[in-house]
N, C-alpha and C. Protein backbone atom coordinates (compact mmCIF):
# COMPACT_ATOMS: atom_id res chain seq x y z
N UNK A 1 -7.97 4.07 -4.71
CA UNK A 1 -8.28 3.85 -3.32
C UNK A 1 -8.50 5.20 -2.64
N UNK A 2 -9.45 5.01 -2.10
CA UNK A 2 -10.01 6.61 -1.14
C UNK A 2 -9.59 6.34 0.19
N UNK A 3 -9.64 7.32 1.13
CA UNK A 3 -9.21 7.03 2.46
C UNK A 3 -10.05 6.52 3.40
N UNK A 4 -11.42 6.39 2.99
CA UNK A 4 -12.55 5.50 3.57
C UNK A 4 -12.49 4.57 3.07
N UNK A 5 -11.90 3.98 2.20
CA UNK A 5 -12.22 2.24 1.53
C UNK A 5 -11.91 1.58 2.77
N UNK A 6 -12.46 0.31 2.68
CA UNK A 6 -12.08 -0.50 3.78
C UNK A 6 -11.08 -1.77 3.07
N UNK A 7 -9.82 -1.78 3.91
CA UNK A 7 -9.19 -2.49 3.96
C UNK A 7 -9.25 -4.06 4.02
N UNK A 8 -9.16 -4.69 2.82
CA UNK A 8 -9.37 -6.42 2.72
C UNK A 8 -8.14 -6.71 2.37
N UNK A 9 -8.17 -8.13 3.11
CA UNK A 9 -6.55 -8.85 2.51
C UNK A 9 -7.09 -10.08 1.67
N UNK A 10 -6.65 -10.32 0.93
CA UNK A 10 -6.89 -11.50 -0.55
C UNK A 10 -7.35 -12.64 0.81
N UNK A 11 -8.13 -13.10 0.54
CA UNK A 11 -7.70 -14.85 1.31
C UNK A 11 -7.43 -15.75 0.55
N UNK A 12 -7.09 -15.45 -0.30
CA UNK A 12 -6.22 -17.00 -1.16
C UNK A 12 -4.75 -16.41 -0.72
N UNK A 13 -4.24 -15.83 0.19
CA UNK A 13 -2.75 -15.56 0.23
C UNK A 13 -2.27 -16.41 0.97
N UNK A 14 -1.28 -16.75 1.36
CA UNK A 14 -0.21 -17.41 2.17
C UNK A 14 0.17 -16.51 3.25
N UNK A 15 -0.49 -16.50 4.39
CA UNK A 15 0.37 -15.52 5.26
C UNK A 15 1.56 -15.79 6.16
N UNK A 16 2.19 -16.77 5.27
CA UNK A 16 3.17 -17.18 6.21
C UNK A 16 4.67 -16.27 4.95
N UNK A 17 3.92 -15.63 3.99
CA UNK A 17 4.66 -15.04 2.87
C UNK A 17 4.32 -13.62 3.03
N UNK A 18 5.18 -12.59 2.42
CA UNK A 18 4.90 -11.20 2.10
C UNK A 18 4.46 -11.62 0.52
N UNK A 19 3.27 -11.37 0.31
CA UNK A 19 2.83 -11.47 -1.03
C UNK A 19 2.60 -9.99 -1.64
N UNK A 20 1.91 -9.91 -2.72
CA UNK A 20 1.71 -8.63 -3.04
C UNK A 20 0.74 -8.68 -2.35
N UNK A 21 -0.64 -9.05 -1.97
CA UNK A 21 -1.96 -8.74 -1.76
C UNK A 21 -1.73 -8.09 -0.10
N UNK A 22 -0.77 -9.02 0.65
CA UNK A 22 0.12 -8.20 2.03
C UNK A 22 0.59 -7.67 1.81
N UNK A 23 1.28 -7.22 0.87
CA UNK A 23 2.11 -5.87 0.47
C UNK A 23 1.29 -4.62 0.57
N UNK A 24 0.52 -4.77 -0.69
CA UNK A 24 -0.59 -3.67 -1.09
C UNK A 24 -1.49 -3.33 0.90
N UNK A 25 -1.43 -4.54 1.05
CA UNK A 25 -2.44 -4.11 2.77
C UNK A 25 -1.77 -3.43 3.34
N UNK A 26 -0.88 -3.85 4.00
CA UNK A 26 -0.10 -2.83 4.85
C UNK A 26 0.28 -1.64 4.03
N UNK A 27 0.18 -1.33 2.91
CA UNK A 27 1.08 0.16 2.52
C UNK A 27 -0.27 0.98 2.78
N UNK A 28 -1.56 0.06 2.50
CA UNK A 28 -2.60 0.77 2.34
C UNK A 28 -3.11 1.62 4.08
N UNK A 29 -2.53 0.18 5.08
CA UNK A 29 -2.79 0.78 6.21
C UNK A 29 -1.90 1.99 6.70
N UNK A 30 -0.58 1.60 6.43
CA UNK A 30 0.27 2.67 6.55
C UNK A 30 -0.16 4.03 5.85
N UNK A 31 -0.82 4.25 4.76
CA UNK A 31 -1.37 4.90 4.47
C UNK A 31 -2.33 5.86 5.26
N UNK A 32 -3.42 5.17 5.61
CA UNK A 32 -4.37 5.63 6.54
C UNK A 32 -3.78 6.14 7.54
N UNK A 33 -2.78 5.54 8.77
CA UNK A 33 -2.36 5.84 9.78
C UNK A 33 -1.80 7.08 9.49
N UNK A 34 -1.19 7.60 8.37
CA UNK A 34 -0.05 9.00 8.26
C UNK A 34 -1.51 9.67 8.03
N UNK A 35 -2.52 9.21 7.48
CA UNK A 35 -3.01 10.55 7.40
C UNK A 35 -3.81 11.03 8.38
N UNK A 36 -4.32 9.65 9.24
CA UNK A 36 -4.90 10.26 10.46
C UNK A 36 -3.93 11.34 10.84
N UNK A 37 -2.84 10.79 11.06
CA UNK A 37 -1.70 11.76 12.10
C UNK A 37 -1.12 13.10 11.06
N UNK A 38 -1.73 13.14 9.86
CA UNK A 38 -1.69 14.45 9.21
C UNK A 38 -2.74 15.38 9.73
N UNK A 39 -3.89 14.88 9.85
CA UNK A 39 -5.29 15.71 9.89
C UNK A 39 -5.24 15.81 11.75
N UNK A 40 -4.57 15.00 12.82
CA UNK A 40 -4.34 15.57 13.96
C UNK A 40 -3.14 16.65 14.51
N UNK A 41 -1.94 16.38 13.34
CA UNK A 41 -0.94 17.35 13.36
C UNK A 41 -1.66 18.79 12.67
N UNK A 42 -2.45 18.64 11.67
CA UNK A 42 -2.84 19.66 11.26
C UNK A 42 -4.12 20.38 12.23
N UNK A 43 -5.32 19.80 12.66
CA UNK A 43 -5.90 20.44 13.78
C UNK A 43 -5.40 20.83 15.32
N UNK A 44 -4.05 20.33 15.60
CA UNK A 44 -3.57 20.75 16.53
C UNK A 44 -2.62 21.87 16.13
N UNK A 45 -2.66 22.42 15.10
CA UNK A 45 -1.43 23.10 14.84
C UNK A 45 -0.18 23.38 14.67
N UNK A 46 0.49 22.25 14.84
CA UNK A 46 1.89 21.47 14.33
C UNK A 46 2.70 22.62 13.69
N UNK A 47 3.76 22.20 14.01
CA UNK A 47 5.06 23.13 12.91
C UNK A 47 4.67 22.35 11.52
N UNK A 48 4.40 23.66 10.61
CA UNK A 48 4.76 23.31 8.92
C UNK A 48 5.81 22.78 8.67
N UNK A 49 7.11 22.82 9.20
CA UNK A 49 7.80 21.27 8.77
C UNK A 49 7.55 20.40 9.16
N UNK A 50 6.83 19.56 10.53
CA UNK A 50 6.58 18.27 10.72
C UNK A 50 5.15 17.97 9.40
N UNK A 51 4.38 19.11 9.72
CA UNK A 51 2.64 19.00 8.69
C UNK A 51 3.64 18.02 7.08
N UNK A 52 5.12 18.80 6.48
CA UNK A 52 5.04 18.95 5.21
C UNK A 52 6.10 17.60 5.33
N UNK A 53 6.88 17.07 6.55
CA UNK A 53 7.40 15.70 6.38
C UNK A 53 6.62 14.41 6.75
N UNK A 54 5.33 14.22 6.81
CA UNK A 54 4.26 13.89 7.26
C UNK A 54 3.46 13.59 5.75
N UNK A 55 3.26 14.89 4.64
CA UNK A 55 2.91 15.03 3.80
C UNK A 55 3.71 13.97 2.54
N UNK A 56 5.52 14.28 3.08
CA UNK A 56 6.01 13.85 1.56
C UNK A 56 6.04 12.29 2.33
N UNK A 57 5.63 11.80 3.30
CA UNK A 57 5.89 10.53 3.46
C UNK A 57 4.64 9.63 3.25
N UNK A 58 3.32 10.45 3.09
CA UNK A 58 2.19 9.75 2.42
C UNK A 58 2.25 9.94 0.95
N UNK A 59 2.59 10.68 0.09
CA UNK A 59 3.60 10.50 -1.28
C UNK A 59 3.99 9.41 -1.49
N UNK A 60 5.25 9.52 -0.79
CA UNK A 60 6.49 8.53 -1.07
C UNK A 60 5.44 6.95 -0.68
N UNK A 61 4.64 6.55 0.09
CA UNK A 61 3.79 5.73 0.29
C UNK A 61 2.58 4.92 -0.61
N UNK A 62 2.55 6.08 -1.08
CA UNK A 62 1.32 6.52 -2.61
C UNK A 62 2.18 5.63 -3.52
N UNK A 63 3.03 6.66 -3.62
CA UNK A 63 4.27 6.21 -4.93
C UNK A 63 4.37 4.32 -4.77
N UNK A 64 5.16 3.78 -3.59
CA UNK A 64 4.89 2.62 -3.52
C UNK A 64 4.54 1.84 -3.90
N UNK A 65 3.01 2.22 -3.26
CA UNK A 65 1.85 1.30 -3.09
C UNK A 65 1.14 1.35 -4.82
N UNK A 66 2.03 2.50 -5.69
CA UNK A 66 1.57 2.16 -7.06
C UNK A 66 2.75 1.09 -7.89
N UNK A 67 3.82 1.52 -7.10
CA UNK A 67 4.55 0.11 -7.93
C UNK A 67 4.66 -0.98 -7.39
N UNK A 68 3.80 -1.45 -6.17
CA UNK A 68 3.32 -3.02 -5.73
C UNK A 68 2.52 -3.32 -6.53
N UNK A 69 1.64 -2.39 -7.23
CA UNK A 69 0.29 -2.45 -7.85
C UNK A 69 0.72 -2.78 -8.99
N UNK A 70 1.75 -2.23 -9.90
CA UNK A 70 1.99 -2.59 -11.15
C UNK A 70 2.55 -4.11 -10.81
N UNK A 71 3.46 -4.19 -9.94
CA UNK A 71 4.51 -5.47 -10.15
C UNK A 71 3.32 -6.58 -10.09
N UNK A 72 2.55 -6.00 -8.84
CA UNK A 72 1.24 -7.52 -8.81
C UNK A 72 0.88 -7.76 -10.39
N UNK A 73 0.02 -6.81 -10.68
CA UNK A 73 -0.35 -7.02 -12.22
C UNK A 73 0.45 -8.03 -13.06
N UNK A 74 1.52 -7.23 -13.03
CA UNK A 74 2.84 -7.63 -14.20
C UNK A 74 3.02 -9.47 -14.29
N UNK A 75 2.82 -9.84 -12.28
CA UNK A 75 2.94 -11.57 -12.72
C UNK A 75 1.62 -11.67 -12.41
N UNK A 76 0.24 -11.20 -12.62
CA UNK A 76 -0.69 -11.67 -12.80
C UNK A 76 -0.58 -12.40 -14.20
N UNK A 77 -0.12 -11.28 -15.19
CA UNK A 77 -0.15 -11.39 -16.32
C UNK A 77 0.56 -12.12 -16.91
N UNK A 78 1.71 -12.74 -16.36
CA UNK A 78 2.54 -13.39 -16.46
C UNK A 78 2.02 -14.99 -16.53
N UNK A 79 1.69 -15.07 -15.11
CA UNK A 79 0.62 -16.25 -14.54
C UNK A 79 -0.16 -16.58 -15.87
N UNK A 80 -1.01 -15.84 -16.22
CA UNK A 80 -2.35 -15.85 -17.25
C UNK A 80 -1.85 -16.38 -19.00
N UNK A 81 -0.59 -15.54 -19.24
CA UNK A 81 -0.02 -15.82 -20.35
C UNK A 81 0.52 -16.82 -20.93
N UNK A 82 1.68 -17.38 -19.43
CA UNK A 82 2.00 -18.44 -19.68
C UNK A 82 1.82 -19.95 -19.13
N UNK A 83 0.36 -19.73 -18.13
CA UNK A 83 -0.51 -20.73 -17.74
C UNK A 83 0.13 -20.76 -16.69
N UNK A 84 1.49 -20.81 -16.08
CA UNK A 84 1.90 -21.08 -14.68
C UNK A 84 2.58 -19.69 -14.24
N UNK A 85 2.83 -20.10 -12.59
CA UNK A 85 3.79 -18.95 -11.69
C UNK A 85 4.78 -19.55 -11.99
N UNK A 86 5.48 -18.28 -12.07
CA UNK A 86 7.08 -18.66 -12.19
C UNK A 86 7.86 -19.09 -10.77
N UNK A 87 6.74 -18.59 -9.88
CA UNK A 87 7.38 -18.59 -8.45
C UNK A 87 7.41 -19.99 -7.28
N UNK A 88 6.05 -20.30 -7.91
CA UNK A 88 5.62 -21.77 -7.80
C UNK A 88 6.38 -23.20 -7.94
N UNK A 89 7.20 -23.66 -6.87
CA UNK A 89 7.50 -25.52 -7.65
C UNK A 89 6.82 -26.05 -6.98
């Protein structure tokens, strides 16, 4: 994901649920938002500690938004393997 992708939410989701596909959205927006406010802390000139706690919190976000990504997978695969959701009655 680049910081220009545009943001889609699954529509087969349930939004009355935190699914992964809402998961992955919001981390993705949260994403975007820190970095706008990186690239305005940084053209305004900001203290290098707010610039670098700003920095490790689109990281720690990154990081995340890669293990929503695996876990989705994981019961995709799950789903696929053993014909049903486990999550499903």
């Amino acid at each position: 994901m680049t910081d220009e992708e545009p943001i889609e939410r699954p529509e087969a989701d349930d939004y009355d649920l935190l699914t992964y596909g809402e998961a992955g959205v919001r981390l993705a927006e949260e994403i975007q938002r820190e970095a706008t406010r990186l690239t305005e802390l940084e053209s305004a000139g900001a203290d290098d500690v707010e610039i670098a706690a700003v920095r490790r919190r689109i990281e720690d976000l990154k990081a995340a938004a890669q293990r929503q990504r695996a876990a989705s997978e994981a019961s995709a695969d799950f789903t696929r393997f053993f014909g049903y959701d486990p999550k499903a009655k």
